[in-house]
PDB file of N, CA and C in Angstrom:
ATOM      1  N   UNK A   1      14.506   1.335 -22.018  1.00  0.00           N
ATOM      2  CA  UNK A   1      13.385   0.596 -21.462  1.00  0.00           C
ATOM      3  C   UNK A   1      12.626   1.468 -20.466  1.00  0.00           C
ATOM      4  N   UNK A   2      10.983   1.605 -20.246  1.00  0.00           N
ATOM      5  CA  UNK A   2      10.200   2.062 -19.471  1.00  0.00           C
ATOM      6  C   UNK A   2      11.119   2.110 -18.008  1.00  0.00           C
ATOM      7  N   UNK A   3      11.042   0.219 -17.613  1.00  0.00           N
ATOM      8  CA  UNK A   3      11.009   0.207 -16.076  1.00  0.00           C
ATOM      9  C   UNK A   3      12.805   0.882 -15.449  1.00  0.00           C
ATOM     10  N   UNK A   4      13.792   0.777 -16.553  1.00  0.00           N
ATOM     11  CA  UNK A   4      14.800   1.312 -16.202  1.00  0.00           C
ATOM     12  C   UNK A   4      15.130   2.769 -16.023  1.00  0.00           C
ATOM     13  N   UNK A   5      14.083   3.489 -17.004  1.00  0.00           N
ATOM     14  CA  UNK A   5      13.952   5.106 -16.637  1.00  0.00           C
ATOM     15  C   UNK A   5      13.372   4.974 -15.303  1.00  0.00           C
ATOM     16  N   UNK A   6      12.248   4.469 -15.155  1.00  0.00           N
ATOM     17  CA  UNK A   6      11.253   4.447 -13.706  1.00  0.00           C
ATOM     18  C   UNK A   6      12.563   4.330 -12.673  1.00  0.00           C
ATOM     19  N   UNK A   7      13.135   3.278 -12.389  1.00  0.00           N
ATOM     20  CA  UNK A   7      14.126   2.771 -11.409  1.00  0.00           C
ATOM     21  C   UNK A   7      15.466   4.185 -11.418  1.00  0.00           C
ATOM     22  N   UNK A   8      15.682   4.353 -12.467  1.00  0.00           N
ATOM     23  CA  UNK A   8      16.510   5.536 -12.765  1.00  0.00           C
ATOM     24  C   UNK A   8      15.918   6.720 -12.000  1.00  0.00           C
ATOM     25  N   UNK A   9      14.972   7.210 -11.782  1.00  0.00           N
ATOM     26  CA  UNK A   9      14.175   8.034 -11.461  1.00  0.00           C
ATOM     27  C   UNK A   9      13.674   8.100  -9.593  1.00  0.00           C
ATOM     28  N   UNK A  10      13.797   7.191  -9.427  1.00  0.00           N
ATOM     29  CA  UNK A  10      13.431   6.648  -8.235  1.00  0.00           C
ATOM     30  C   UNK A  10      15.205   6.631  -7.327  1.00  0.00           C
ATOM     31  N   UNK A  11      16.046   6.271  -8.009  1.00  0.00           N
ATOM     32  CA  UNK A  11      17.367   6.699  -7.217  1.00  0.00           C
ATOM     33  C   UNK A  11      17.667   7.990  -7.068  1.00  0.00           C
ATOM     34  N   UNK A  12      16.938   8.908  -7.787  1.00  0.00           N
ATOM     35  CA  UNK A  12      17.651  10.296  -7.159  1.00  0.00           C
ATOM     36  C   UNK A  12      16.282  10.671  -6.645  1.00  0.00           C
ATOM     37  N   UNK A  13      15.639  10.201  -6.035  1.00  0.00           N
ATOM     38  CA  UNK A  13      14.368  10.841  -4.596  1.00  0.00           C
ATOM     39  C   UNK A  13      15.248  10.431  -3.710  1.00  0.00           C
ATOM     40  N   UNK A  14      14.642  11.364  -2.524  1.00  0.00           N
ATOM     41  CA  UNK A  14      15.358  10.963  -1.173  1.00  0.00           C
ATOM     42  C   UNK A  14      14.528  10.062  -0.821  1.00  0.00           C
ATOM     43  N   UNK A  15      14.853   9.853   0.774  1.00  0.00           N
ATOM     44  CA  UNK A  15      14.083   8.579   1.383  1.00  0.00           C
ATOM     45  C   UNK A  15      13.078   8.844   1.598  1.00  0.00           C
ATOM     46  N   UNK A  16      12.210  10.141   1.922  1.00  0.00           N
ATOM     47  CA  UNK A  16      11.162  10.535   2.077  1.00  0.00           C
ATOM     48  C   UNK A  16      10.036  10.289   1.067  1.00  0.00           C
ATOM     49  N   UNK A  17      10.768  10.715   0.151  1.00  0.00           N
ATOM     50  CA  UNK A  17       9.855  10.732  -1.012  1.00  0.00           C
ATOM     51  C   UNK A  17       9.821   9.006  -1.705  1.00  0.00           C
ATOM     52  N   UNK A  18      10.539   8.597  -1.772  1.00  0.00           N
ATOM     53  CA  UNK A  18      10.012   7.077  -1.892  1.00  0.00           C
ATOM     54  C   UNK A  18       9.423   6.834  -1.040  1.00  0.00           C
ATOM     55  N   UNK A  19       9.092   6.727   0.319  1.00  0.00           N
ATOM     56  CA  UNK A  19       8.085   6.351   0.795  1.00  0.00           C
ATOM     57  C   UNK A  19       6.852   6.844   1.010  1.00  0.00           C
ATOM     58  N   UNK A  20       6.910   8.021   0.581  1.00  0.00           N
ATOM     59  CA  UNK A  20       5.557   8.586  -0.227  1.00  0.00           C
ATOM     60  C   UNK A  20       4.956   7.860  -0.832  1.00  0.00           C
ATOM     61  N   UNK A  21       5.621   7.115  -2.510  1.00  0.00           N
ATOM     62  CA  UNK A  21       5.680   7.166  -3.461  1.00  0.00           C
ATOM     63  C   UNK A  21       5.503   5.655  -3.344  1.00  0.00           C
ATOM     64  N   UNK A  22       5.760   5.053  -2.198  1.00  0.00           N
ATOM     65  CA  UNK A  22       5.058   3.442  -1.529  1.00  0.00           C
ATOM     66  C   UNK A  22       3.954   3.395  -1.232  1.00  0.00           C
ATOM     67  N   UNK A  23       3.598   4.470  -0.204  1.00  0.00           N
ATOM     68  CA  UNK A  23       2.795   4.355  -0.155  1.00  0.00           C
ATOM     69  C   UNK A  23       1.484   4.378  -0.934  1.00  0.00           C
ATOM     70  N   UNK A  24       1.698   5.800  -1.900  1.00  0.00           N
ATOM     71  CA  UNK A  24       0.770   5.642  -2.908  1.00  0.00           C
ATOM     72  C   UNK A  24       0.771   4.437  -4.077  1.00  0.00           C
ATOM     73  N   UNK A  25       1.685   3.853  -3.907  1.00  0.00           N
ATOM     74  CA  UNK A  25       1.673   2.488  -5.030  1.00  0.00           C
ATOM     75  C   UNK A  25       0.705   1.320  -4.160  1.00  0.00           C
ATOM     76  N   UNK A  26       1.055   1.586  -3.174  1.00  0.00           N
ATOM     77  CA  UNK A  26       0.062   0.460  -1.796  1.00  0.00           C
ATOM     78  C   UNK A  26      -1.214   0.525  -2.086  1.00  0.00           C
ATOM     79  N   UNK A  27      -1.902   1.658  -2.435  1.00  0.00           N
ATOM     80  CA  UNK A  27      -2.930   2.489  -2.019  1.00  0.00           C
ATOM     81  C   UNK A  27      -3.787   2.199  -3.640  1.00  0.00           C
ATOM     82  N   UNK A  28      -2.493   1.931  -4.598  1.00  0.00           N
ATOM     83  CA  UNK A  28      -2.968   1.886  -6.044  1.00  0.00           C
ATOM     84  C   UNK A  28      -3.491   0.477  -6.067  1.00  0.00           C
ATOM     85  N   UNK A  29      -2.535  -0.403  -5.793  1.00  0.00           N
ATOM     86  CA  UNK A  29      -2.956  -1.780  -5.312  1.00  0.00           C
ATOM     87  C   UNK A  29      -4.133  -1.972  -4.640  1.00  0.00           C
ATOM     88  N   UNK A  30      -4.108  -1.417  -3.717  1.00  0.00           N
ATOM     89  CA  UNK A  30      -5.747  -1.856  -2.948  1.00  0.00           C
ATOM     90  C   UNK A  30      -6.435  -1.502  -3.598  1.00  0.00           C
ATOM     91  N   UNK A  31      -6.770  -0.505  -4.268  1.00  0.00           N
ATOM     92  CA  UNK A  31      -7.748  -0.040  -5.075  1.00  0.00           C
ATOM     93  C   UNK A  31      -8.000  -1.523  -6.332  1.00  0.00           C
ATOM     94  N   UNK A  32      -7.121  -1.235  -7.134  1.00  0.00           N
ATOM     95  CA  UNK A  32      -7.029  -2.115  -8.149  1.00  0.00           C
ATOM     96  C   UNK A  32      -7.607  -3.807  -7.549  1.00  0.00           C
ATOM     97  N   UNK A  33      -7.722  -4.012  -6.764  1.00  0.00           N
ATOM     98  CA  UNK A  33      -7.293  -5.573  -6.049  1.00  0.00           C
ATOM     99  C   UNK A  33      -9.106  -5.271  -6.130  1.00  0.00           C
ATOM    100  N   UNK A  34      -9.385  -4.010  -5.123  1.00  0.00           N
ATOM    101  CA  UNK A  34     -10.860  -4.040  -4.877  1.00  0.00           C
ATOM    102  C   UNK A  34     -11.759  -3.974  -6.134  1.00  0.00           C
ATOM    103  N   UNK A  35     -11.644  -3.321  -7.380  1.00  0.00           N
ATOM    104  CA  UNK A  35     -12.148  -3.164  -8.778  1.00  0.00           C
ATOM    105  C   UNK A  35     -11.847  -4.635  -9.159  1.00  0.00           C
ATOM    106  N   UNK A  36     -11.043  -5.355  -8.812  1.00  0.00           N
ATOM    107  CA  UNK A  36     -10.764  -6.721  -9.852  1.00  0.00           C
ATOM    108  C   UNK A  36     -11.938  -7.828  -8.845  1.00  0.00           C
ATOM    109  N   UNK A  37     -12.118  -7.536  -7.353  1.00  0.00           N
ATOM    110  CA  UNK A  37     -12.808  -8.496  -7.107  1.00  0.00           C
ATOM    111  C   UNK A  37     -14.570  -8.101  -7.546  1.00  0.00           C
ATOM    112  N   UNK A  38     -14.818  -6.882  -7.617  1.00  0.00           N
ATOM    113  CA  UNK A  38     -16.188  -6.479  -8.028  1.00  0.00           C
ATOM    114  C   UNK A  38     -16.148  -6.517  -9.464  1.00  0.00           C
ATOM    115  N   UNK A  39     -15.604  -6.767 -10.108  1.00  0.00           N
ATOM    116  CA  UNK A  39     -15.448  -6.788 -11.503  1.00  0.00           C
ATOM    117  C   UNK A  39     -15.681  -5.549 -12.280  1.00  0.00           C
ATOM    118  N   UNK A  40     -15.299  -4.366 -11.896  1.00  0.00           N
ATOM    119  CA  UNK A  40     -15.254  -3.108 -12.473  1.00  0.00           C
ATOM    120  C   UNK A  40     -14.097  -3.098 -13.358  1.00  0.00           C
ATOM    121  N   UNK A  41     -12.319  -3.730 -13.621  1.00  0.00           N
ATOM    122  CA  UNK A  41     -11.493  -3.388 -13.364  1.00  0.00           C
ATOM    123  C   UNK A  41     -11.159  -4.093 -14.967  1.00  0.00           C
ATOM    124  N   UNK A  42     -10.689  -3.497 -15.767  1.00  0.00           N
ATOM    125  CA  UNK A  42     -10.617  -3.588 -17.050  1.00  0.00           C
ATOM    126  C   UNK A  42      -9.540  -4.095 -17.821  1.00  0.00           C
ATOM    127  N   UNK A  43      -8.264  -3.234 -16.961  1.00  0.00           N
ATOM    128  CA  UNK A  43      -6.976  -3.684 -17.012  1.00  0.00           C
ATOM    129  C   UNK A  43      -6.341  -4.451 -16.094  1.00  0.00           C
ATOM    130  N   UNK A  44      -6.139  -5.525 -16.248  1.00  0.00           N
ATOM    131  CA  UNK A  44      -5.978  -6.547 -15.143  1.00  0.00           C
ATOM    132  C   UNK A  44      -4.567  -6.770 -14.985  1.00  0.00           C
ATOM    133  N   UNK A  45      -3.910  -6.451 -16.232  1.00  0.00           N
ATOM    134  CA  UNK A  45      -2.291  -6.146 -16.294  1.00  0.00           C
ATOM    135  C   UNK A  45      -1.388  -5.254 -15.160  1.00  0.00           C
ATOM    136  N   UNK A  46      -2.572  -4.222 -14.940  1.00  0.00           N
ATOM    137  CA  UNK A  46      -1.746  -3.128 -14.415  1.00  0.00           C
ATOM    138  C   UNK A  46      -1.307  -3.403 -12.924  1.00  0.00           C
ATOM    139  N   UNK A  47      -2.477  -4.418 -12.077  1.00  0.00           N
ATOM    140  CA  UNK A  47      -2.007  -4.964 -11.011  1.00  0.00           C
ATOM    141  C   UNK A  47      -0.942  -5.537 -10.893  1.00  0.00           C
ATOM    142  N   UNK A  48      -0.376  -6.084 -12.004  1.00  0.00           N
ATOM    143  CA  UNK A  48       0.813  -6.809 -11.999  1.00  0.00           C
ATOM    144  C   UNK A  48       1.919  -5.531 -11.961  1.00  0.00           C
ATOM    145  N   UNK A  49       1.885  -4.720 -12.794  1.00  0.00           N
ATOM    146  CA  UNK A  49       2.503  -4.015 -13.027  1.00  0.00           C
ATOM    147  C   UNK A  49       2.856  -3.301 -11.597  1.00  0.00           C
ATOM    148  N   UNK A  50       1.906  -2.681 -10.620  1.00  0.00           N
ATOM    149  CA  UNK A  50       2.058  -2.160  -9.749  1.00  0.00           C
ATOM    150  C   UNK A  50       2.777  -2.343  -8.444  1.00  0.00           C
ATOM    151  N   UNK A  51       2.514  -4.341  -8.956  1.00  0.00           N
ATOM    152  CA  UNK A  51       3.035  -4.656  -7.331  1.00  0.00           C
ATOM    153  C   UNK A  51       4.403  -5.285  -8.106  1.00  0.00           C
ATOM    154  N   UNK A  52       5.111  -4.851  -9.261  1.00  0.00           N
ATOM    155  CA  UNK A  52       6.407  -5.071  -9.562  1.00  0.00           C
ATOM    156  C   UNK A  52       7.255  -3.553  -9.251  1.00  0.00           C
ATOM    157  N   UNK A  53       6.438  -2.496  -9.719  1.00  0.00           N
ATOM    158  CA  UNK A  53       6.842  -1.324  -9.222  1.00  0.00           C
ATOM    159  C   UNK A  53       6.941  -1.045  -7.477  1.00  0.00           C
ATOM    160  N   UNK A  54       6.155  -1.979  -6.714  1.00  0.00           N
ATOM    161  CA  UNK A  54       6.356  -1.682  -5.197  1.00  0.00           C
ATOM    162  C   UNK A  54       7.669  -2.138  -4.954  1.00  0.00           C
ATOM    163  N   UNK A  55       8.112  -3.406  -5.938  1.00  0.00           N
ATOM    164  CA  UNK A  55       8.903  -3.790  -5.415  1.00  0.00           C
ATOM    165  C   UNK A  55      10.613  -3.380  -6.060  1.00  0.00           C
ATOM    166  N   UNK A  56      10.325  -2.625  -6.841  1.00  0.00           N
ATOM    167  CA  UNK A  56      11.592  -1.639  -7.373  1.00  0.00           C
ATOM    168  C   UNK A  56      11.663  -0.413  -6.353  1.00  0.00           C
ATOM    169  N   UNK A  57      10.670  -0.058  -5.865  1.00  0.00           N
ATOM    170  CA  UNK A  57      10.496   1.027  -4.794  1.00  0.00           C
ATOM    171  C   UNK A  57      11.170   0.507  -3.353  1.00  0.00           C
ATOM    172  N   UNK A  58      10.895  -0.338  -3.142  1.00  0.00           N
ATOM    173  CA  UNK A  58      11.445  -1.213  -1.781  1.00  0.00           C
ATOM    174  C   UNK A  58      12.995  -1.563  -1.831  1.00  0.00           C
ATOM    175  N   UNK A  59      13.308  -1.769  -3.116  1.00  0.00           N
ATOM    176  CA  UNK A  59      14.719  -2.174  -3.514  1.00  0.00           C
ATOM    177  C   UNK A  59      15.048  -1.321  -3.547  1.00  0.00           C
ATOM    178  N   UNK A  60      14.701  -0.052  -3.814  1.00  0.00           N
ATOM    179  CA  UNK A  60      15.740   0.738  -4.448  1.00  0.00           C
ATOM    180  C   UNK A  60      15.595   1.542  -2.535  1.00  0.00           C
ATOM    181  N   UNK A  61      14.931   1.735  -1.792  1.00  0.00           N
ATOM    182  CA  UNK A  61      14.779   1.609  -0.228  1.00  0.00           C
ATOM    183  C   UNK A  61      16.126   1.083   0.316  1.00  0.00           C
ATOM    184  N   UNK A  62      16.175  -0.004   0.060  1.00  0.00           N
ATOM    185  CA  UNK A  62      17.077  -0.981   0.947  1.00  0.00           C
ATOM    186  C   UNK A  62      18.272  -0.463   0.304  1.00  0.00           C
ATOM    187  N   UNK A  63      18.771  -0.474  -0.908  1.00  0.00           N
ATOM    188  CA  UNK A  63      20.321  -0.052  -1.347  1.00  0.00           C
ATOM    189  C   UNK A  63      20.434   1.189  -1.109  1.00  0.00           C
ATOM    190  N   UNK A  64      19.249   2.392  -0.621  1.00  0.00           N
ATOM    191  CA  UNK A  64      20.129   3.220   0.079  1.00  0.00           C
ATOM    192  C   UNK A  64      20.183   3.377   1.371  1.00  0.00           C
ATOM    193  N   UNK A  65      19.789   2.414   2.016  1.00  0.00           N
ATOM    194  CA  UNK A  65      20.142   2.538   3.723  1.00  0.00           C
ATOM    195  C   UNK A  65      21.147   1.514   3.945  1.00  0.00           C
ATOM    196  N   UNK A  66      21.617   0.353   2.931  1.00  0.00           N
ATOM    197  CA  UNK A  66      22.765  -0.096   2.778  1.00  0.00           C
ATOM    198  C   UNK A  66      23.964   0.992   2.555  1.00  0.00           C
ATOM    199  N   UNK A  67      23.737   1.827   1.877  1.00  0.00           N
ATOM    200  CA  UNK A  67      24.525   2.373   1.126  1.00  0.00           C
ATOM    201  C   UNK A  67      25.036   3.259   2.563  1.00  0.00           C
TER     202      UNK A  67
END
């Protein structure tokens, strides 16, 4: 599956780099959010997509400062 390579991929960055890698998903979101309210924005899916990926990024955050 896509999102399990993604998540796979995302456990061996350090902590730094996921929050890079937040931030630029943040940054993808606002963008996207701003194209969907001016109606430029074509793929309307991908917002979804993005703010499910913030939140595999955040999770995968928290289980290693649990860890």
């Amino acid at each position: 599956m896509k999102s399990k390579k993604y998540v796979e991929g995302l456990q061996n960055k350090t902590a730094a780099e996921l929050q890079e890698e937040l931030v630029a998903a943040k940054k993808e979101l606002f963008n996207l959010r701003f194209q969907n309210a001016t109606n430029q924005l074509d793929n309307t899916g991908r917002i979804k997509e993005v703010r499910k990926n913030i939140a595999r990024i955040q999770t995968v955050i928290t289980e290693k400062a649990n860890a």
